[in-house]
C-alpha atoms as a PDB file:
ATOM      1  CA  UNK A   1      92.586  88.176  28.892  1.00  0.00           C
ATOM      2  CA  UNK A   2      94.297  91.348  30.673  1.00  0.00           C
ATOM      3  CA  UNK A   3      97.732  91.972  29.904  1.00  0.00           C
ATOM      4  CA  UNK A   4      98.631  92.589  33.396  1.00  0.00           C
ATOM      5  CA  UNK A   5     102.553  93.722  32.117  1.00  0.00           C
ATOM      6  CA  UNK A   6     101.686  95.664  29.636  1.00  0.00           C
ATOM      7  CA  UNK A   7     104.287  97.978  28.376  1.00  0.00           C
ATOM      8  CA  UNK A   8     103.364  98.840  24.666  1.00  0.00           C
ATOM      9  CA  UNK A   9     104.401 102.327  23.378  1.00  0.00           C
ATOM     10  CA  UNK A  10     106.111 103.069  26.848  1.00  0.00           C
ATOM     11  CA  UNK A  11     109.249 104.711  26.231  1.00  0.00           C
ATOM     12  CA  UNK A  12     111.982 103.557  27.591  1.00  0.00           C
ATOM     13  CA  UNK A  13     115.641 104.299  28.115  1.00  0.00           C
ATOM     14  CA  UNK A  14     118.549 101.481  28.779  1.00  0.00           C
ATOM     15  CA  UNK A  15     121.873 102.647  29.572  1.00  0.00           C
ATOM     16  CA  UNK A  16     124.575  99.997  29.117  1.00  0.00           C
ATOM     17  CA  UNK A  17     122.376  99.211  25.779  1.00  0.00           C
ATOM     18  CA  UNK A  18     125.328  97.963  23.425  1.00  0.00           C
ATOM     19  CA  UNK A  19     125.667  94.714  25.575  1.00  0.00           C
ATOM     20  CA  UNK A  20     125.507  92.411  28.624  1.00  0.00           C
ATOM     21  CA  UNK A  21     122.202  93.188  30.671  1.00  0.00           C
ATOM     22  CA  UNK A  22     121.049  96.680  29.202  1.00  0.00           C
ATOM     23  CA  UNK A  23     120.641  94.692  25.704  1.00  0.00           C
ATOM     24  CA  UNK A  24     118.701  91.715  26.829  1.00  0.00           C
ATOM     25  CA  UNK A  25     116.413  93.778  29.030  1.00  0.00           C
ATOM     26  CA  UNK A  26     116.258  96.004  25.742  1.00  0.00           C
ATOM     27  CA  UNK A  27     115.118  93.190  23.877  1.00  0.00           C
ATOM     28  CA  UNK A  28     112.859  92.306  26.125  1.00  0.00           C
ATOM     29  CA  UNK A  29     111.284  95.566  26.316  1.00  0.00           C
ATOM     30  CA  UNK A  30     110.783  95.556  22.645  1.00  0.00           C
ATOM     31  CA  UNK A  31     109.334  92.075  22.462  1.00  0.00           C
ATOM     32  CA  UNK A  32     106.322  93.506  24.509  1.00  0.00           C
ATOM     33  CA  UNK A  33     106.049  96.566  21.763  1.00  0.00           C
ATOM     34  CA  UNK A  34     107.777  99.451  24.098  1.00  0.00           C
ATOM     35  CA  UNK A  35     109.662 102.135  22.028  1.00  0.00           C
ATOM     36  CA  UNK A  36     113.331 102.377  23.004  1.00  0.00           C
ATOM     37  CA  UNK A  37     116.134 104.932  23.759  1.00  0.00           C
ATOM     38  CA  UNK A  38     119.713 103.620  23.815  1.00  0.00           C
ATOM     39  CA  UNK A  39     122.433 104.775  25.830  1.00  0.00           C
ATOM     40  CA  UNK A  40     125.910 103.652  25.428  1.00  0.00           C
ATOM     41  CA  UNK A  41     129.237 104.707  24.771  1.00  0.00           C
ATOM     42  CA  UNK A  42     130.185 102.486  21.616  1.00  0.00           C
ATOM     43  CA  UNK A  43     127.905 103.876  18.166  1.00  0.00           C
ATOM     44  CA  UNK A  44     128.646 101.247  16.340  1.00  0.00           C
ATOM     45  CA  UNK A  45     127.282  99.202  18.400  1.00  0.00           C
ATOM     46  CA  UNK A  46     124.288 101.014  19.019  1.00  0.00           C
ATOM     47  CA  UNK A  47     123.688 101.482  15.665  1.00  0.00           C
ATOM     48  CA  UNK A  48     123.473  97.598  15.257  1.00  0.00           C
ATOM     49  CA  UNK A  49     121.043  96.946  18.242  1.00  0.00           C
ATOM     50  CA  UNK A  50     119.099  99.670  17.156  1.00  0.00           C
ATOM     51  CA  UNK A  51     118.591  98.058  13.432  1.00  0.00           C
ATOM     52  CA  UNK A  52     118.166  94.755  15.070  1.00  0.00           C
ATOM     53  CA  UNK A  53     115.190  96.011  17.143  1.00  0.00           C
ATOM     54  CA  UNK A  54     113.391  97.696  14.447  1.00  0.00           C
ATOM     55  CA  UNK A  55     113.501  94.520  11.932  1.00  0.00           C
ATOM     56  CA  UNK A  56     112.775  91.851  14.624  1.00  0.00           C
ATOM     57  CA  UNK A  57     110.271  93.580  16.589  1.00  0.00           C
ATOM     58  CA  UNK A  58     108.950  96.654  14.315  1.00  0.00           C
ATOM     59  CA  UNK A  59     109.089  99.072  17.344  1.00  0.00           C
ATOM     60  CA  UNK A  60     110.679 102.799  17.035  1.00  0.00           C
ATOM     61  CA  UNK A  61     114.207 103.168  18.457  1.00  0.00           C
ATOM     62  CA  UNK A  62     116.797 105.747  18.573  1.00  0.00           C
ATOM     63  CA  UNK A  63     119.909 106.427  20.503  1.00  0.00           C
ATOM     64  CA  UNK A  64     122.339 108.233  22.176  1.00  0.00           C
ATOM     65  CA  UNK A  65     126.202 107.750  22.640  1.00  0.00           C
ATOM     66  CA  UNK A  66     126.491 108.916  26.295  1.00  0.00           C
ATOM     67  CA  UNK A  67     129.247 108.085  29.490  1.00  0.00           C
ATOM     68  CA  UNK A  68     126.952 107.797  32.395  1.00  0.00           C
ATOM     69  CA  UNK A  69     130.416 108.536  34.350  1.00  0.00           C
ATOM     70  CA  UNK A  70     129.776 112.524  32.254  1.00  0.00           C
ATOM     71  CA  UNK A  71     127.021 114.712  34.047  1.00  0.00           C
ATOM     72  CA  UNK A  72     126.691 116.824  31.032  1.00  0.00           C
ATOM     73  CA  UNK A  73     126.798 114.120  28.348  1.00  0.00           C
ATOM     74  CA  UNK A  74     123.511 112.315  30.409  1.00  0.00           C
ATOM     75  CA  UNK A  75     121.800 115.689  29.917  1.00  0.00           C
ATOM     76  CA  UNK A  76     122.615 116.423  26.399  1.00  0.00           C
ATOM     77  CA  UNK A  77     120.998 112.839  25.362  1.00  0.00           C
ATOM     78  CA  UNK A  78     118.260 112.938  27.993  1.00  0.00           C
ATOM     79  CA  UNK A  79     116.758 116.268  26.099  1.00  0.00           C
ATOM     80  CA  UNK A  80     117.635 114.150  23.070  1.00  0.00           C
ATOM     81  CA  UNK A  81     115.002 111.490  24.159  1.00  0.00           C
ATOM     82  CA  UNK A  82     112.653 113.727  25.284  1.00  0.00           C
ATOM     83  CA  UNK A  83     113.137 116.197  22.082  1.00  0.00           C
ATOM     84  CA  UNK A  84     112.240 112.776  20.075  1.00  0.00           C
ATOM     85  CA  UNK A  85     109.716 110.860  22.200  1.00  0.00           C
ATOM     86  CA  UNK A  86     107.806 114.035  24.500  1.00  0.00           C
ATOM     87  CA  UNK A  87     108.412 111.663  27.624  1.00  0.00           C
ATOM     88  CA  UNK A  88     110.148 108.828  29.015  1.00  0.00           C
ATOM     89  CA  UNK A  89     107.833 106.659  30.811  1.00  0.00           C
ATOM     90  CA  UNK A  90     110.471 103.486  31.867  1.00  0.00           C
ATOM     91  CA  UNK A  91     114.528 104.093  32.774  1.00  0.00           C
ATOM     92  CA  UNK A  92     116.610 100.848  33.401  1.00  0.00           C
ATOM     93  CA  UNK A  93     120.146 102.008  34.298  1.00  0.00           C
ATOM     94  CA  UNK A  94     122.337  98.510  33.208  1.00  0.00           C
ATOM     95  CA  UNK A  95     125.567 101.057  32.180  1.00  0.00           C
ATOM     96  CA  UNK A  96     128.683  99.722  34.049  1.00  0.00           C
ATOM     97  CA  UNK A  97     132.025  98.206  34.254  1.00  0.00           C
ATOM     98  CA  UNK A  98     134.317  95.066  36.329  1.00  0.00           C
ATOM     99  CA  UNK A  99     137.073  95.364  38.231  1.00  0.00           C
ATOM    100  CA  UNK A 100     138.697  92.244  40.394  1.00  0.00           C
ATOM    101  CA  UNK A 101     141.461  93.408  42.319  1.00  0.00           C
ATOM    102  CA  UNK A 102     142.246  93.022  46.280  1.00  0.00           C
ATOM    103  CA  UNK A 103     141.917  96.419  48.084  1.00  0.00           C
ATOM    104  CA  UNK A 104     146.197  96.599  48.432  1.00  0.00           C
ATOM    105  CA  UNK A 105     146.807  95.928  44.504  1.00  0.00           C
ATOM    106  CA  UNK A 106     143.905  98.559  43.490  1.00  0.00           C
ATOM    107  CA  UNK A 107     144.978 102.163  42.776  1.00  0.00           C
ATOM    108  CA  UNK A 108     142.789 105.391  43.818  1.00  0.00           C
ATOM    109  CA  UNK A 109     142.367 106.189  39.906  1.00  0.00           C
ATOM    110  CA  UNK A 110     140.724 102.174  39.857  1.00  0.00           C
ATOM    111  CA  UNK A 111     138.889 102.824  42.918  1.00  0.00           C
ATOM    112  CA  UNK A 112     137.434 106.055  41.592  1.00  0.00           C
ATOM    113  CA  UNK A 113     136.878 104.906  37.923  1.00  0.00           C
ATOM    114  CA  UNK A 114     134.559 102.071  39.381  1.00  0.00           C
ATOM    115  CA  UNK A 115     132.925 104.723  41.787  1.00  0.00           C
ATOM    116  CA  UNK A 116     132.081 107.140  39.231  1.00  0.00           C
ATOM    117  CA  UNK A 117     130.405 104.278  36.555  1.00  0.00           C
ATOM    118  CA  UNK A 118     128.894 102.131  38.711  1.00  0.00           C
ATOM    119  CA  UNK A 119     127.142 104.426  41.480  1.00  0.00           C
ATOM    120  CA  UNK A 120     128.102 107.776  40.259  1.00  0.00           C
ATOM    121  CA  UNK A 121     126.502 106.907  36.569  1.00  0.00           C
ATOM    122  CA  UNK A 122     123.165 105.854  38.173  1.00  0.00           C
ATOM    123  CA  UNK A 123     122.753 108.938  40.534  1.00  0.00           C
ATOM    124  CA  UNK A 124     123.805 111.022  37.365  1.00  0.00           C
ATOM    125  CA  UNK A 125     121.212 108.950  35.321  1.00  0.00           C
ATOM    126  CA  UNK A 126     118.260 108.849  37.464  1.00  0.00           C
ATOM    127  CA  UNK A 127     118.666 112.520  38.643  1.00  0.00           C
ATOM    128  CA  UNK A 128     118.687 113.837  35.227  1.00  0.00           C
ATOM    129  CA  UNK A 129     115.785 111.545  33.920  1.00  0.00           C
ATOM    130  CA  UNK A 130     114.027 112.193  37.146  1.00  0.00           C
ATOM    131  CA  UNK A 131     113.278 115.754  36.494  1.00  0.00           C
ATOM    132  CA  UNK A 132     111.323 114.440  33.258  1.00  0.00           C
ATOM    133  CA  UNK A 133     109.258 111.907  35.005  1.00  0.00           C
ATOM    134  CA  UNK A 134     108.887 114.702  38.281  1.00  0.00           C
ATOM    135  CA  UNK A 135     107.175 116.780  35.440  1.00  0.00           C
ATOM    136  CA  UNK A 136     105.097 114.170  33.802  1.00  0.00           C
ATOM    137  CA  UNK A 137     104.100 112.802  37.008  1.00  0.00           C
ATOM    138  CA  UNK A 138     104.795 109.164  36.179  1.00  0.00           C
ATOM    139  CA  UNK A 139     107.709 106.761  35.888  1.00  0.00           C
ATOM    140  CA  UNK A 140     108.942 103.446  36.416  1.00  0.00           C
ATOM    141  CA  UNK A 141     112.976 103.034  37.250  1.00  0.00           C
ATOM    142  CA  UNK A 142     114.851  99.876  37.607  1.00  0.00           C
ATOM    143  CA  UNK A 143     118.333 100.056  38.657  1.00  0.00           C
ATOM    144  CA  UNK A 144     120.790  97.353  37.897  1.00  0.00           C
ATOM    145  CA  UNK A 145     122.294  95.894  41.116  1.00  0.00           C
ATOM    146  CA  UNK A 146     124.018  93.143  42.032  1.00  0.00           C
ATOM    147  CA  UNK A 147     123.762  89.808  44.596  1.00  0.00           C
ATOM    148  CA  UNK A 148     126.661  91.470  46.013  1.00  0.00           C
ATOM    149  CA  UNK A 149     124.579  94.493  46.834  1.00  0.00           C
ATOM    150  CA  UNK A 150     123.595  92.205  49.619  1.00  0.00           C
ATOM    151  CA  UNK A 151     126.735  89.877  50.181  1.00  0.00           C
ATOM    152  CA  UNK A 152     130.659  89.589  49.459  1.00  0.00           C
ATOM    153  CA  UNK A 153     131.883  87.140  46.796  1.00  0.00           C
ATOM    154  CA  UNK A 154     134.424  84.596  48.346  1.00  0.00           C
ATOM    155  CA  UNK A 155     138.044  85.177  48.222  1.00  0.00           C
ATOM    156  CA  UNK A 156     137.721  89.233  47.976  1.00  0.00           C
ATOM    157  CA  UNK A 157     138.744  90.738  44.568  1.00  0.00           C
ATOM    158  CA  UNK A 158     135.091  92.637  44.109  1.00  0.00           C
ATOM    159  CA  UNK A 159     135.852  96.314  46.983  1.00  0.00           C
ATOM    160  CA  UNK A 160     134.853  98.909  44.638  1.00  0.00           C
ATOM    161  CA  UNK A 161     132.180  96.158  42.760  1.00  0.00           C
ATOM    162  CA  UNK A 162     130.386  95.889  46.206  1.00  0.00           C
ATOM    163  CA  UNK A 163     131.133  98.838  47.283  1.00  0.00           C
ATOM    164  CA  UNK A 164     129.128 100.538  44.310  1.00  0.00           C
ATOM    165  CA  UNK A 165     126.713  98.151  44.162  1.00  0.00           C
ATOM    166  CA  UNK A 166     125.576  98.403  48.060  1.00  0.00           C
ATOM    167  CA  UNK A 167     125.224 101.627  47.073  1.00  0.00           C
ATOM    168  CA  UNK A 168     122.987 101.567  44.357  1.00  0.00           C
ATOM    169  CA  UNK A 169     120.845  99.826  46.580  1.00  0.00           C
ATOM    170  CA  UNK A 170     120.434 101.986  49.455  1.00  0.00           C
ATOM    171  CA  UNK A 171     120.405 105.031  45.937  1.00  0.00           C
ATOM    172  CA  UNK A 172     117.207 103.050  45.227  1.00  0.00           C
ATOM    173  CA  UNK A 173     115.470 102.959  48.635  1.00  0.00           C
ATOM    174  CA  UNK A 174     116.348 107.109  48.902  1.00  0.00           C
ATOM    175  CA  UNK A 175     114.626 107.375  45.464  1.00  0.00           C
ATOM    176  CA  UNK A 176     111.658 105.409  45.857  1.00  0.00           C
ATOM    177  CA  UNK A 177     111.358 107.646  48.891  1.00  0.00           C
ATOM    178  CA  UNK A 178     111.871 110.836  47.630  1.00  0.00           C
ATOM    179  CA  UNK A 179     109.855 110.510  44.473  1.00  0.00           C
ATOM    180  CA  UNK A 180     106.532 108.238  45.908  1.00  0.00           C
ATOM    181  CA  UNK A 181     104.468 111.365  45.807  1.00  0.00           C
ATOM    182  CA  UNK A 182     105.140 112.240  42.139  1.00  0.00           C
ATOM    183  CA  UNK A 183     103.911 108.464  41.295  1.00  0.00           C
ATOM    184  CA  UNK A 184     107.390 107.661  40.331  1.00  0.00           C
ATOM    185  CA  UNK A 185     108.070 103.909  41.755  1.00  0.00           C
ATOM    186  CA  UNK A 186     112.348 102.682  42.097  1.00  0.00           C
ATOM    187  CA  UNK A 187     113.311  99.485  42.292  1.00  0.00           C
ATOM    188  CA  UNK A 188     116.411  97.226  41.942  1.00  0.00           C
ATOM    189  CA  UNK A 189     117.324  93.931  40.447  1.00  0.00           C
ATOM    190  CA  UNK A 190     120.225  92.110  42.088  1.00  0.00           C
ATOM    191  CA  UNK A 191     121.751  89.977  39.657  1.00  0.00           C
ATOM    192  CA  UNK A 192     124.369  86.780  40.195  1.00  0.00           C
ATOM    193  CA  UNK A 193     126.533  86.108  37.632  1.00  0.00           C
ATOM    194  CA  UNK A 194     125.283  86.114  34.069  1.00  0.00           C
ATOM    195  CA  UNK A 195     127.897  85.377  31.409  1.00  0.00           C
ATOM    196  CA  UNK A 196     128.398  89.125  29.472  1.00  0.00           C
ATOM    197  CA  UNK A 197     131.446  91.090  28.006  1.00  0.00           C
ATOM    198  CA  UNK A 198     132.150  91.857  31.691  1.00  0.00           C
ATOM    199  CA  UNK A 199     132.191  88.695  33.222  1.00  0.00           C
ATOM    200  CA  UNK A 200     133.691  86.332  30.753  1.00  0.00           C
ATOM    201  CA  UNK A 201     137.566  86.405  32.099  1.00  0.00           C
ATOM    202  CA  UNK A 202     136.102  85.883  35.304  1.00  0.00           C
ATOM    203  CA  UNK A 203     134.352  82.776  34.280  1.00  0.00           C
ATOM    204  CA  UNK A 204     137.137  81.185  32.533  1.00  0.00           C
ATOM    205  CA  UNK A 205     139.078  81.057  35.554  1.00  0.00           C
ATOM    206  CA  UNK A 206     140.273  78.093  36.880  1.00  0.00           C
ATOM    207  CA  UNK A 207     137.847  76.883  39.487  1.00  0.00           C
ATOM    208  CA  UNK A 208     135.320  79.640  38.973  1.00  0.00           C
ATOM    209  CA  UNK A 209     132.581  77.457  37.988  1.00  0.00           C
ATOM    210  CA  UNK A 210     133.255  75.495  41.357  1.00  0.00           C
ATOM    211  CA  UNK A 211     132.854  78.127  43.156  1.00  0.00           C
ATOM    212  CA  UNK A 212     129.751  78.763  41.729  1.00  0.00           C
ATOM    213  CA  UNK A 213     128.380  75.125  42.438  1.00  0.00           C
ATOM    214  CA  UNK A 214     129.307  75.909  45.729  1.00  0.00           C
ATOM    215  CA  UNK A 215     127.273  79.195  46.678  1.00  0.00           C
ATOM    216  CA  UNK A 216     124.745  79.240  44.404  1.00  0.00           C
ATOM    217  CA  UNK A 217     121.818  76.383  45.019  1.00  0.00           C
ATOM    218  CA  UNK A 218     121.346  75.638  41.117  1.00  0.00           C
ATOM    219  CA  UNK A 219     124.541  75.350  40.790  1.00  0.00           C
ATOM    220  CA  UNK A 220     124.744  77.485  37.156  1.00  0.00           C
ATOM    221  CA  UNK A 221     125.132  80.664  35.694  1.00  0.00           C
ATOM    222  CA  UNK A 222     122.284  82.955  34.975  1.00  0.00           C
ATOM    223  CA  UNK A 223     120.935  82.735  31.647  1.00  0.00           C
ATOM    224  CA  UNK A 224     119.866  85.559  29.008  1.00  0.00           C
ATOM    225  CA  UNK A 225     115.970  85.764  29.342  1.00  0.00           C
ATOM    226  CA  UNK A 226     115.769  85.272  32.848  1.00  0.00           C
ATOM    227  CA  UNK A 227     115.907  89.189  34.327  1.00  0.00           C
ATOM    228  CA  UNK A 228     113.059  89.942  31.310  1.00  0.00           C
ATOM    229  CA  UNK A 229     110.120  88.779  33.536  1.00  0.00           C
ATOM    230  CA  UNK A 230     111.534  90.940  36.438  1.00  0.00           C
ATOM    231  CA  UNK A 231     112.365  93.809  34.126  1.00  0.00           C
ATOM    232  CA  UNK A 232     108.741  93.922  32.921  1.00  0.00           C
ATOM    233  CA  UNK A 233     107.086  93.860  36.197  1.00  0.00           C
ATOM    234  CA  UNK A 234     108.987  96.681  37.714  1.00  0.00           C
ATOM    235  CA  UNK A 235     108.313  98.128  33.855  1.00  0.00           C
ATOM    236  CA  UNK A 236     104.436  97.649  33.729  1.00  0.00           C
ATOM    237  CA  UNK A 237     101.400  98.984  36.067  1.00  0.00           C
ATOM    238  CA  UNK A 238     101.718  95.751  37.652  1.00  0.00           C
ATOM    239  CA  UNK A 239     104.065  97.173  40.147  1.00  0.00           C
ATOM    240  CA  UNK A 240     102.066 100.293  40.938  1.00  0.00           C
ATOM    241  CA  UNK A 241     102.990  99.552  44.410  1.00  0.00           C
ATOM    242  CA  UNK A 242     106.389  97.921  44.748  1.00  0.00           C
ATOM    243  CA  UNK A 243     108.890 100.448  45.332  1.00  0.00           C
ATOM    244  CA  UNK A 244     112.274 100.764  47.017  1.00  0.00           C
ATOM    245  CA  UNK A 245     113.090  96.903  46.205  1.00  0.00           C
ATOM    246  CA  UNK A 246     116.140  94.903  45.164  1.00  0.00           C
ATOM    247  CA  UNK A 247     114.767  91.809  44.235  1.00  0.00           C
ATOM    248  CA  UNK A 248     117.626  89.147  43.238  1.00  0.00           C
ATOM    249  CA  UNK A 249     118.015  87.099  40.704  1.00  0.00           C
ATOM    250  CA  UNK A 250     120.383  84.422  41.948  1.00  0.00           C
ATOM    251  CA  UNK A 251     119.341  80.780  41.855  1.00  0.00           C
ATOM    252  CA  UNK A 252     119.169  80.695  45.532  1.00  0.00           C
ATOM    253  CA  UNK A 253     122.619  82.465  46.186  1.00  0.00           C
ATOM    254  CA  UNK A 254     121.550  84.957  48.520  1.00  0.00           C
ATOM    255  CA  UNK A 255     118.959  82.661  50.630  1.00  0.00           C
ATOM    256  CA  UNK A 256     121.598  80.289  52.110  1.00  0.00           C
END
């Protein structure tokens, strides 16, 4: 049978690769036999995924400790990948950070901080990578997003989130369009709340989980495994001609 995703010995990059997202789609990514590069800012960690993904799947890693906020740091360890690899045929950027504050508690430094990581980092990312795949003529991006790319979590809290988020959507879109003719597709995943490093305090807070019954139809949190189908698609061939998409992953959230 044809392996419509197929994705083995594609080389791909994951920014936010010590945890949350950028480490299950990682996983994922080596489970179908794709070499990785991983980006993050914590070696330790890195070190340990990248050991993890070597004995469990038997694919070749390496990585990079870079802060997608840093221009100049994304370009040192983009010529890194390419100095190791020759190409990078698959970029997920899953690199960011949480803030909850309401807009007259939340300082400019706050505001900016959350700017720079969570929008900032992906135009950084996919500007520097996207001179490599110009070049090669192929590649396959997938920019994390978020449900609230698309809509506002009740009660507020989530400015700069949603703010940076909305615009790594529209990022997308202006990618997909700019780089169609160099057979470079862009696309977006919108994700609701999966239960990481950055969204545990939220989660324990007292009627968070109501909330969540509330707005999202299934009435649950997302659970690891279920961006990897999504991931791969927008990975593989498959999507030759899907681009400028956020598709979310959301139990319903964003269809009522």
């Amino acid at each position: 049978m044809k392996n419509y995703f197929d994705i083995k010995d594609k080389v791909a990059l994951v920014t936010g690769a010590s945890s949350g997202l950028g480490w299950q789609i990682a996983q994922a990514y080596a489970s179908q036999g794709a070499k990785l590069a991983l980006f993050a800012r914590r070696e330790e960690r890195l070190q340990e995924n990248k050991k993890q993904l070597e004995d469990e799947y038997g694919v070749e890693v390496m990585y990079a400790v870079t802060d997608v906020g840093d221009p100049e740091n994304i370009a040192e360890s983009v010529k890194k990948v390419v100095d190791h690899f020759g190409r990078i045929d698959i970029l997920v950027t899953a690199a960011g950070m949480g803030n909850n504050k309401p807009v007259v508690d939340q300082s400019a430094d706050e505001w900016d901080r959350h700017i720079k990581i969570d929008l900032s980092g992906v135009y950084y990312t996919c500007a520097e990578v996207g001179k490599v795949m110009i070049e090669q003529n192929y590649g396959k991006i997938i920019n994390i997003g978020s449900i609230h790319s698309r809509v506002i979590f009740p009660g507020g809290g989530i400015s700069a989130y949603s703010s940076a988020k909305g615009g790594v959507m529209n990022l997308t879109k202006n990618l997909a369009v700019e780089w169609a003719k160099y057979n470079i597709t862009v696309n977006a995943i919108g994700p609701a709340v999966f239960e990481t490093e950055l969204t545990t305090d939220s989660i324990e807070m007292d009627g968070f989980m109501d909330l969540i019954s509330a707005y999202c139809p299934m009435q649950r949190l997302g659970e690891p495994g279920e961006l990897d189908g999504l991931a791969i698609y927008f990975a593989s061939d498959a999507s030759s001609f899907c681009t400028g998409q956020l598709v979310c992953v959301d139990g319903g959230w964003t269809a009522i």
